[in-house]
Every structure is written in structure tokens, then in C-alpha cells.
N, C-alpha and C. Protein backbone atom coordinates (compact mmCIF):
# COMPACT_ATOMS: atom_id res chain seq x y z
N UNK A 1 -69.77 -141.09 21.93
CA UNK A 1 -68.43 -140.54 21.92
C UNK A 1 -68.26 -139.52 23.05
N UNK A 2 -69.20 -138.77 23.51
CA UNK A 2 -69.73 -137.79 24.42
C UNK A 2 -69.85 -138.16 25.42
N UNK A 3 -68.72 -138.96 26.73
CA UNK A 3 -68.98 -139.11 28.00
C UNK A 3 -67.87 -138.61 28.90
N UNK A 4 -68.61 -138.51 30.43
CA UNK A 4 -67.71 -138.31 31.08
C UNK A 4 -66.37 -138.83 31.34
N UNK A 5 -65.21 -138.15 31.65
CA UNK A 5 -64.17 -139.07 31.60
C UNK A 5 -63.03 -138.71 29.99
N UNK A 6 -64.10 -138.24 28.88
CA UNK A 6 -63.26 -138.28 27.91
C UNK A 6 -62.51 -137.19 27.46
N UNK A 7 -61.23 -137.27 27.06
CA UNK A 7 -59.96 -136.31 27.08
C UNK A 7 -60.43 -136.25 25.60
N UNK A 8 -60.43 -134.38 25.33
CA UNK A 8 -60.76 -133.48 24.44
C UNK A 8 -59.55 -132.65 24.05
N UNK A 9 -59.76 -131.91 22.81
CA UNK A 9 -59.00 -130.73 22.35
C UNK A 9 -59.93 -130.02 22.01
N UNK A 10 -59.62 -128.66 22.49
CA UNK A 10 -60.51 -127.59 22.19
C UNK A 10 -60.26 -126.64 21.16
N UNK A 11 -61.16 -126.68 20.29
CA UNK A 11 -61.24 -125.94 18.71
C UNK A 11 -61.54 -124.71 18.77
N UNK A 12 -62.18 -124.27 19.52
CA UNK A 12 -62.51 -122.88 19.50
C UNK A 12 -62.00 -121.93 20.40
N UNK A 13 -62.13 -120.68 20.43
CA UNK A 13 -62.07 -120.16 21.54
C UNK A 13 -60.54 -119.73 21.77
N UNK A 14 -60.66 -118.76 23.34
CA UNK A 14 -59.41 -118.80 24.26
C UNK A 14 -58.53 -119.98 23.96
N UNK A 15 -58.93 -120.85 24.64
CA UNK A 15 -57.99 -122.26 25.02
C UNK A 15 -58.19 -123.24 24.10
N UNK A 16 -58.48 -122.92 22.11
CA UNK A 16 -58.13 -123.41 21.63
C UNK A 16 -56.88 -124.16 21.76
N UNK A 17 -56.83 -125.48 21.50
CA UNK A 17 -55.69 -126.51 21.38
C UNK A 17 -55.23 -127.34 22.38
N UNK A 18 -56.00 -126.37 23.55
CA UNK A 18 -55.68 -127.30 24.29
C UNK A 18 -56.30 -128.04 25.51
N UNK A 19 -55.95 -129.45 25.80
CA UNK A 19 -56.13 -130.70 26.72
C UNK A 19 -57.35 -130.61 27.06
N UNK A 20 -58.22 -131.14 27.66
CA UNK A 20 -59.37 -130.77 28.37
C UNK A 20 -59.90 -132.31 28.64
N UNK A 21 -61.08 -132.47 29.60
CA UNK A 21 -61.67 -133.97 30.01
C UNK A 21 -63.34 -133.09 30.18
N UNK A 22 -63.97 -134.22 30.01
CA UNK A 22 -65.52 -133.80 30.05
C UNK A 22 -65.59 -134.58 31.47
N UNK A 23 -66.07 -133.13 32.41
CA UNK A 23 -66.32 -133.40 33.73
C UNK A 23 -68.14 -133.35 34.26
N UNK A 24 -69.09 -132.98 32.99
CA UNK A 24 -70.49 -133.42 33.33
C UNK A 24 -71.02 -132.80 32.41
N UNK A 25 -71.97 -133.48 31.80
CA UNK A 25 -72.89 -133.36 30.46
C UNK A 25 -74.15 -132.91 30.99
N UNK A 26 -74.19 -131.40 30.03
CA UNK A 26 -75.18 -130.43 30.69
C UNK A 26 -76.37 -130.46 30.07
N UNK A 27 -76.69 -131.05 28.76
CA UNK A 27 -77.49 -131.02 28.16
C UNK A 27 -77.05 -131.59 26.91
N UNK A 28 -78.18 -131.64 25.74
CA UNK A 28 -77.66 -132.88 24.45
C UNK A 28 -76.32 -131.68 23.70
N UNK A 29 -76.09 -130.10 24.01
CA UNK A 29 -75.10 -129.52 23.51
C UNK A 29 -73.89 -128.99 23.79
N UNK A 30 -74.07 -128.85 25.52
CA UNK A 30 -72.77 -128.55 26.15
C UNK A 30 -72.42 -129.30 27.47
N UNK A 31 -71.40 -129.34 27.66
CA UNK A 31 -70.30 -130.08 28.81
C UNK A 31 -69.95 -129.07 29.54
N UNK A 32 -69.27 -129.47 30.78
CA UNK A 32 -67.95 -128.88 31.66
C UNK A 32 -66.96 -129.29 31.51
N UNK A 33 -66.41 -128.56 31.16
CA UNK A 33 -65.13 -129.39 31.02
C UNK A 33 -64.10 -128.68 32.01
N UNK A 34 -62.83 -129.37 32.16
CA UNK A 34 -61.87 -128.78 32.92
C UNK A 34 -60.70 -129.43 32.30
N UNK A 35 -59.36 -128.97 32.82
CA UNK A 35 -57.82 -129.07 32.44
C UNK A 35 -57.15 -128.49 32.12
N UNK A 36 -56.69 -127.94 31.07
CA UNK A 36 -55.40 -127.37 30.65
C UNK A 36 -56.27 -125.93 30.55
N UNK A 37 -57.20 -126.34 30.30
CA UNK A 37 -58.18 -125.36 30.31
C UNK A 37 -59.25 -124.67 30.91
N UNK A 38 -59.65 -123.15 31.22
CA UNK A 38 -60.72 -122.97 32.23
C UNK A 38 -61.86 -123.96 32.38
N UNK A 39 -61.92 -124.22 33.61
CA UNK A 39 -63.08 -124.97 33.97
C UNK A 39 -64.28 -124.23 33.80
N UNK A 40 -65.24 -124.58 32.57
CA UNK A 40 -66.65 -123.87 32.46
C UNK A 40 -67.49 -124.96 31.25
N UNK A 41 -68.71 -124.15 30.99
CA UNK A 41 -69.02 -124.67 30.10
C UNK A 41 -68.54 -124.46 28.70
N UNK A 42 -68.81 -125.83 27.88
CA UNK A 42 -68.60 -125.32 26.43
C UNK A 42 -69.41 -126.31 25.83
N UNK A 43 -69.25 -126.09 24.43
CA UNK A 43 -70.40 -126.44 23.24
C UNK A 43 -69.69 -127.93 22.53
N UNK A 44 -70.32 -128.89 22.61
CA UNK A 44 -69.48 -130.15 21.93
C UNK A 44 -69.06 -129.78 20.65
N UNK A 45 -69.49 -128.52 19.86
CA UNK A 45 -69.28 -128.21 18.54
C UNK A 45 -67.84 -127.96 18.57
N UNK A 46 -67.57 -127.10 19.75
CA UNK A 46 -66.35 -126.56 19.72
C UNK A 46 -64.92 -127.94 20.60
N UNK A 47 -65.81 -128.89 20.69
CA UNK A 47 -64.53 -130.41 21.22
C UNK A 47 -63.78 -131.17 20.39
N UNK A 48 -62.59 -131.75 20.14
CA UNK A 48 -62.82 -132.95 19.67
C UNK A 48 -62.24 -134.01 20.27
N UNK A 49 -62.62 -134.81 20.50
CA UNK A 49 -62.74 -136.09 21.41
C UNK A 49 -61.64 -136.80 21.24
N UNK A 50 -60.77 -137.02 21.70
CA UNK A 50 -59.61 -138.10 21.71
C UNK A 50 -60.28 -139.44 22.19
N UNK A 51 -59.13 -140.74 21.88
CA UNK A 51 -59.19 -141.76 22.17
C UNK A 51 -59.82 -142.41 23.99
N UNK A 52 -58.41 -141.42 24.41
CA UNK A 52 -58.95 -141.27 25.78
C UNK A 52 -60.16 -141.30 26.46
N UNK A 53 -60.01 -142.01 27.63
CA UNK A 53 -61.08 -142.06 28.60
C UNK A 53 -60.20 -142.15 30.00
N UNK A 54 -60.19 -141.26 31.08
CA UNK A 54 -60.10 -140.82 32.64
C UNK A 54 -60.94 -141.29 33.25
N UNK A 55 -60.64 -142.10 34.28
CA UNK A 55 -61.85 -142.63 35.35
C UNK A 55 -61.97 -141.64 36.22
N UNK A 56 -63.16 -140.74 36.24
CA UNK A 56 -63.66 -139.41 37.01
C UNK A 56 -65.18 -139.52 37.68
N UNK A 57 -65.38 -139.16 38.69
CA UNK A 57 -66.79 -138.97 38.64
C UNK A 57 -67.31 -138.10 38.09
N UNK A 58 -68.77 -137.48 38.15
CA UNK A 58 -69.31 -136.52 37.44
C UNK A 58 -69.16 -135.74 38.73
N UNK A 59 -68.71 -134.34 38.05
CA UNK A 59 -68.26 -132.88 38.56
C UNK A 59 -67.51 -133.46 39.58
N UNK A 60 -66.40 -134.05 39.21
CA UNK A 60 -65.08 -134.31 39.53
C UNK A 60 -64.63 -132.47 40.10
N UNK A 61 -63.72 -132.71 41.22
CA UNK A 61 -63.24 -131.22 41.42
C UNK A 61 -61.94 -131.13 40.53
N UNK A 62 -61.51 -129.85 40.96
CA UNK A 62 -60.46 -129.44 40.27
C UNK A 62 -59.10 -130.40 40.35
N UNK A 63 -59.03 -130.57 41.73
CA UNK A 63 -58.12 -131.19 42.57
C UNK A 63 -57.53 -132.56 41.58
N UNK A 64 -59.15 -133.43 41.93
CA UNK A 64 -59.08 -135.02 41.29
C UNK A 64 -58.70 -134.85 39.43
N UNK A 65 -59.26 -133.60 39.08
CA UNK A 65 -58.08 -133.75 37.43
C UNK A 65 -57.48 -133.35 37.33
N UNK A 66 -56.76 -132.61 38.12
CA UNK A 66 -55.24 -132.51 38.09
C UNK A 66 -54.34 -133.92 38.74
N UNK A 67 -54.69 -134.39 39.42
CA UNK A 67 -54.13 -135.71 39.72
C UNK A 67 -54.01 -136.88 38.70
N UNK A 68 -55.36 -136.86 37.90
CA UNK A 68 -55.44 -137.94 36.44
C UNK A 68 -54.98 -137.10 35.28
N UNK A 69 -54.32 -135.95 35.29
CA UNK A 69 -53.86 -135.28 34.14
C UNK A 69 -52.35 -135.71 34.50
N UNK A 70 -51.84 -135.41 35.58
CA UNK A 70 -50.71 -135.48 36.55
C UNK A 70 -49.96 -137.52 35.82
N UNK A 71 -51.13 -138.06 35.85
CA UNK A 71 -50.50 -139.62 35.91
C UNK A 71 -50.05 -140.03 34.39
N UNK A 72 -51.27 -139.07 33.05
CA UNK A 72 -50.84 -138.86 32.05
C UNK A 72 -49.88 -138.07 31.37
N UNK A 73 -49.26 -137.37 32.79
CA UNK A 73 -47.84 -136.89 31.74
C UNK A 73 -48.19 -135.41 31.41
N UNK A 74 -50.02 -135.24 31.86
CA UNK A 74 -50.31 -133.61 31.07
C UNK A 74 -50.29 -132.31 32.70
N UNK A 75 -50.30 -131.06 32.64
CA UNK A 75 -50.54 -130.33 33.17
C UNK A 75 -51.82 -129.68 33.10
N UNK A 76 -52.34 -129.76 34.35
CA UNK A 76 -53.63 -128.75 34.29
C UNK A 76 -53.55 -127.37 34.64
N UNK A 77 -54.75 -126.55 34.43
CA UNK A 77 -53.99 -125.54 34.57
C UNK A 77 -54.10 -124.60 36.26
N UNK A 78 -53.78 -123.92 36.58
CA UNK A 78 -53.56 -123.53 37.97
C UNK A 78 -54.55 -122.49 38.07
N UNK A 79 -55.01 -122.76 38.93
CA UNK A 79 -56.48 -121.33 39.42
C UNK A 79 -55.84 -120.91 40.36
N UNK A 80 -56.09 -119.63 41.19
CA UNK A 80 -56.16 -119.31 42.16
C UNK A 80 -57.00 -117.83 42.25
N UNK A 81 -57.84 -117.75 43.35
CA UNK A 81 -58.55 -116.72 43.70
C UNK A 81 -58.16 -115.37 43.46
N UNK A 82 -59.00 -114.75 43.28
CA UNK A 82 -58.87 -113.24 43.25
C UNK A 82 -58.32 -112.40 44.62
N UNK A 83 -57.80 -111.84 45.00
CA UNK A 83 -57.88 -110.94 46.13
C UNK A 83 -58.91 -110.12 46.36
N UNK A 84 -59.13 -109.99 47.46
CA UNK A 84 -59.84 -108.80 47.47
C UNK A 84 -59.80 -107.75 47.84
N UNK A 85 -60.30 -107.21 47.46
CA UNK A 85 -59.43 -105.61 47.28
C UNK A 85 -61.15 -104.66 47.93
N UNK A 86 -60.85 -103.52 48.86
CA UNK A 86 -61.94 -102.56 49.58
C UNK A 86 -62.43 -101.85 48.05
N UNK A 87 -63.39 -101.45 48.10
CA UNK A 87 -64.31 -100.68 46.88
C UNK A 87 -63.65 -99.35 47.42
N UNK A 88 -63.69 -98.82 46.32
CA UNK A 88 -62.68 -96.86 46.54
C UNK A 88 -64.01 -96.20 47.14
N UNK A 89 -63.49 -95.76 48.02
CA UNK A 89 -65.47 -94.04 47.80
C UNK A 89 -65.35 -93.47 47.38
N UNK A 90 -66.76 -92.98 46.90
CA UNK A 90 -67.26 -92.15 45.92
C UNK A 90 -67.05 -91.07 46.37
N UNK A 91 -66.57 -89.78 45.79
CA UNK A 91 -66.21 -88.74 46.38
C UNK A 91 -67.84 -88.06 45.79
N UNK A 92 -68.48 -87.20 47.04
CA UNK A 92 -69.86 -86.84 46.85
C UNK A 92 -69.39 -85.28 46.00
N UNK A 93 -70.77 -84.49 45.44
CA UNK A 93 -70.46 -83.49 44.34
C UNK A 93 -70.07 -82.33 45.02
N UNK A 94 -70.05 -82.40 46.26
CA UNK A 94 -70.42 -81.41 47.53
C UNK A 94 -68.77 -80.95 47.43
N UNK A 95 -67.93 -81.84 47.51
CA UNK A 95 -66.20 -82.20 47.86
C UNK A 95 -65.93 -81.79 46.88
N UNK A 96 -66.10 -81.88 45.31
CA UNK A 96 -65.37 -81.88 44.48
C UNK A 96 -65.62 -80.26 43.66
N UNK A 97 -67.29 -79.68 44.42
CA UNK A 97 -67.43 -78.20 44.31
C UNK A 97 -66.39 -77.85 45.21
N UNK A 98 -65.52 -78.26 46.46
CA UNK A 98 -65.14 -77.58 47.08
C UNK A 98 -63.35 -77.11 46.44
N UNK A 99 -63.02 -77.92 46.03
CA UNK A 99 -61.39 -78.17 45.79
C UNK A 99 -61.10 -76.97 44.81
N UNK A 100 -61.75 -76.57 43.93
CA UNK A 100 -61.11 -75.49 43.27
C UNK A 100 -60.92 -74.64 44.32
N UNK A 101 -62.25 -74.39 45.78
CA UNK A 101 -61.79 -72.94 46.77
C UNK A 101 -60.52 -73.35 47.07
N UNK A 102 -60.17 -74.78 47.17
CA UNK A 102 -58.98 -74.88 48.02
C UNK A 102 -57.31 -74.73 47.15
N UNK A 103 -57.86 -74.73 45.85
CA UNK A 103 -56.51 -74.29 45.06
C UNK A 103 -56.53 -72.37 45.21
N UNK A 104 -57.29 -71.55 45.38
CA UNK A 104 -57.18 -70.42 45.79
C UNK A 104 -56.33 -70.47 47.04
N UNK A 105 -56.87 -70.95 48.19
CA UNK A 105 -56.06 -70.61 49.19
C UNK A 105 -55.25 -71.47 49.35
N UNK A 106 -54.65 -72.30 48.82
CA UNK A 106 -53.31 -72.65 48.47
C UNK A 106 -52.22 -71.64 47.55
N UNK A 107 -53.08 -71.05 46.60
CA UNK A 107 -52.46 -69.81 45.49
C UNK A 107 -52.22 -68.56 46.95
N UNK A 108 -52.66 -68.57 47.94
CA UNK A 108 -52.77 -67.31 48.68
C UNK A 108 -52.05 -67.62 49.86
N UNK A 109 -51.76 -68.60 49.82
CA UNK A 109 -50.85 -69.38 50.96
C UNK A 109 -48.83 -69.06 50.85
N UNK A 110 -48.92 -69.72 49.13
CA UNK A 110 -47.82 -69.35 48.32
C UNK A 110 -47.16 -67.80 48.31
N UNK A 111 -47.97 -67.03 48.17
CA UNK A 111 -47.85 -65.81 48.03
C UNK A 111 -47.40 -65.17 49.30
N UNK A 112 -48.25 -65.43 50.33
CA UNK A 112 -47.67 -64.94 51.63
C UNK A 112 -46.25 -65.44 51.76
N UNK A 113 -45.62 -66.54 51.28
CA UNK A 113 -44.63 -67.17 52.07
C UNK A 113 -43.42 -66.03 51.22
N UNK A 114 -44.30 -65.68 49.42
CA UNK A 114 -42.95 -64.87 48.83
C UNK A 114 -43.34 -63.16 49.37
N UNK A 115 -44.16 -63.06 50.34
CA UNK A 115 -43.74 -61.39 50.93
C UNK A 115 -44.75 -60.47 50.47
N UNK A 116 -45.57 -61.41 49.39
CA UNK A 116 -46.52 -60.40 49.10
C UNK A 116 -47.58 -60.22 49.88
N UNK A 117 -48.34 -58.63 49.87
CA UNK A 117 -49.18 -58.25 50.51
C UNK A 117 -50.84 -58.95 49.71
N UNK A 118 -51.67 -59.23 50.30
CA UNK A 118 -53.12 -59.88 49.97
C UNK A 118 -53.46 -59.07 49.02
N UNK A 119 -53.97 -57.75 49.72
CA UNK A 119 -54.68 -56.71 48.66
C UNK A 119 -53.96 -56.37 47.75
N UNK A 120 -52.51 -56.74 47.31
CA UNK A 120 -51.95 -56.16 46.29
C UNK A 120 -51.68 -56.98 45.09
N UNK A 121 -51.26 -58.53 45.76
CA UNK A 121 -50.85 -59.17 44.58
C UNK A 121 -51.58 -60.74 44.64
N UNK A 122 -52.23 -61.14 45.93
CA UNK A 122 -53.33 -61.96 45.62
C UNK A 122 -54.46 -61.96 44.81
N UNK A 123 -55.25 -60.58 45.20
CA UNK A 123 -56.37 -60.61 44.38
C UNK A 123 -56.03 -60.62 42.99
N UNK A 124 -55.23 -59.16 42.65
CA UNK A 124 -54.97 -58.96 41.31
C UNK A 124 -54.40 -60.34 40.69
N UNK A 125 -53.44 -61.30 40.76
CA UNK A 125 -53.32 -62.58 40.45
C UNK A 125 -54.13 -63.68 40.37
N UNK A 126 -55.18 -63.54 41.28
CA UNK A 126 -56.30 -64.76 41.30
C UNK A 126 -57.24 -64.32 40.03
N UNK A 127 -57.92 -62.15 39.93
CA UNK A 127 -58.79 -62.10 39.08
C UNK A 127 -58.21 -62.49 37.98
N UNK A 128 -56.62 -62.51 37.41
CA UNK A 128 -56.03 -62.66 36.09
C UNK A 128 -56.37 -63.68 35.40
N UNK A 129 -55.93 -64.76 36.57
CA UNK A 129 -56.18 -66.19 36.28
C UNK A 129 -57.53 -66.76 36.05
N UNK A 130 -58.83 -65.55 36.86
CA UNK A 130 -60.31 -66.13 36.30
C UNK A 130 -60.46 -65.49 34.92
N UNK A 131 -59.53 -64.61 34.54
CA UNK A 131 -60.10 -63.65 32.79
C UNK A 131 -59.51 -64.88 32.41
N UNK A 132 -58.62 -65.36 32.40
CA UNK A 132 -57.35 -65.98 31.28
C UNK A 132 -58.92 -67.59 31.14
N UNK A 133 -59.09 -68.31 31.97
CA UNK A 133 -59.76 -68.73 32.07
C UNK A 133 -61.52 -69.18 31.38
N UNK A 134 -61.46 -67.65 31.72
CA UNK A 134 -63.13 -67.27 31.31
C UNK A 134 -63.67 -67.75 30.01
N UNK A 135 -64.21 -67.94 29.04
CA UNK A 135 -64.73 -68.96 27.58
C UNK A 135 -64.61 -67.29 27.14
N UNK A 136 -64.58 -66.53 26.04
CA UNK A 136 -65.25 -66.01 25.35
C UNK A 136 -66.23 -65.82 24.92
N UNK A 137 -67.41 -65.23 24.71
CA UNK A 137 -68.77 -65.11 24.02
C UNK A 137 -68.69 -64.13 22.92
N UNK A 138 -69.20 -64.62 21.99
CA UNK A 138 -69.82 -63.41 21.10
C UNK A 138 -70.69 -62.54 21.52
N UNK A 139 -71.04 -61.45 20.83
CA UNK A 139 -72.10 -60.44 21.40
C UNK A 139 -73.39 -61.16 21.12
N UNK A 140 -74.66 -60.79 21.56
CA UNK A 140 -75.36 -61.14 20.83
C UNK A 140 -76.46 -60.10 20.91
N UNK A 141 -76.64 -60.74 19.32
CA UNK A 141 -77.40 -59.88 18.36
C UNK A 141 -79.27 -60.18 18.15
N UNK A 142 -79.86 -58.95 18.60
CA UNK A 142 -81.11 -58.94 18.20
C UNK A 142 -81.59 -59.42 16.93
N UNK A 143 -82.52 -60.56 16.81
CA UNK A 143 -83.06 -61.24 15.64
C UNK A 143 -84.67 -60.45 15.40
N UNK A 144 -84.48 -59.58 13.99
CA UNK A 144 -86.08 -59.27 14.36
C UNK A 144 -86.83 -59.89 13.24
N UNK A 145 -88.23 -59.93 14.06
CA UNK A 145 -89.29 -61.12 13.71
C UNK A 145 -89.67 -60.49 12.54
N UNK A 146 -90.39 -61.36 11.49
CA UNK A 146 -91.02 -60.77 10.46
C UNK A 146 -92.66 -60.38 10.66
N UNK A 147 -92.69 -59.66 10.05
CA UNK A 147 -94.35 -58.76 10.09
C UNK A 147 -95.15 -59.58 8.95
């Protein structure tokens, strides 16, 4: 019942339900299949075999079953490539210690433009913003050992 050529429905899975042709028998448990459905392997457990038989060779391309899906009236389904896209860089630890200095002198940049003087209302504004900031600690307390 298991040959190339033969038009399947697929039970399991993603592309349960639908269309498929066995395009090369991989072993006594799984096929390739292709059509309506991704072209990969799958498990005969998960097929079931229609009447059908497609005159295909083995590992038929994509092309040639869409043409014998095409004459039966069915649609296969459409691939097309990925793009490719440049990998992002890694921003090193060196850069990313640096950017908080650079929100300071951006904060000190601002300030000049509204008239204020450095020593008067930069610093005092930058230390505010490191208290407001700062974690809290508890005190801590001497633990004494037993004798």
C-alpha cells in the first residue's frame, strides 16, 4: 500500500488533513512526503493512503508535484526562501559600562542650555538623583559567638 507515487492524508500533526504524495521511502517507518503539505519526513503511522497513485520518480522535486497535483485539480503548497537578514553586533561590556557616563553628560548638557551654572545646579541634581537611586541597607549588627 506504501509506494512511491501514492496520494495520502495526513492524520497527525501541523498539516493534519491535508493532500500529500509519498515522494521516497526512507525506511520500513517513514516517507517524504510533499504537497499540500511541508515537504519532510513523516511516520506511515501518521498517513492514510488514498486510492491514488501519481506517476513520480523517487525524490521527485518540488516543481514536478506541483505539476501532478496541478492536473488533479489539487494545490500544492508554495515555499519560498527565507531572506537573509545581517546578524545584529554584540554590543561588548566595555560600551554598555559606558552609557550611563553618557546620560550624565547629556543631564549636564540640558542644564547648560536652561542657564544653569555647573557647580550650582549640575552637581547638586546629579548627587540627588544617585541618593534617590541608591538600594537602602540595614545597619548591621554584630553577631556574638557563643563561649
Amino acid at each position: 500500500m506504501i509506494e512511491i507515487g501514492r496520494l495520502c492524508v495526513k492524520t497527525a500533526g501541523r498539516d493534519a488533513g491535508k493532500k500529500c504524495v509519498i515522494v521516497d521511502i526512507l525506511d520500513d517507518r517513514f516517507v517524504l512526503i510533499d504537497g499540500e503539505t511541508r515537504r519532510r519526513k513523516c511516520n506511515i503511522l501518521h498517513l492514510e493512503p488514498l486510492k491514488e497513485v501519481i506517476e513520480v520518480k523517487k525524490n521527485a522535486s518540488h516543481e514536478n508535484i506541483k505539476e501532478e497535483f496541478g492536473k488533479l485539480g489539487l494545490k500544492a503548497r508554495e515555499t519560498k526562501p527565507k531572506e537573509k537578514k545581517e546578524k545584529p553586533a554584540r554590543q561588548k561590556k566595555d560600551k554598555l559600562k559606558k552609557e550611563p557616563k553618557k546620560k550624565k553628560d547629556e543631564a549636564k548638557k540640558k542644564l547648560k542650555k536652561e542657564g544653569e551654572t555647573e557647580e550650582s545646579g549640575i552637581e547638586g541634581k546629579i548627587s540627588e538623583e544617585a541618593e534617590k537611586n541608591k538600594p537602602k541597607r540595614p545597619a548591621k549588627t554584630a553577631v556574638k559567638g557563643k563561649k
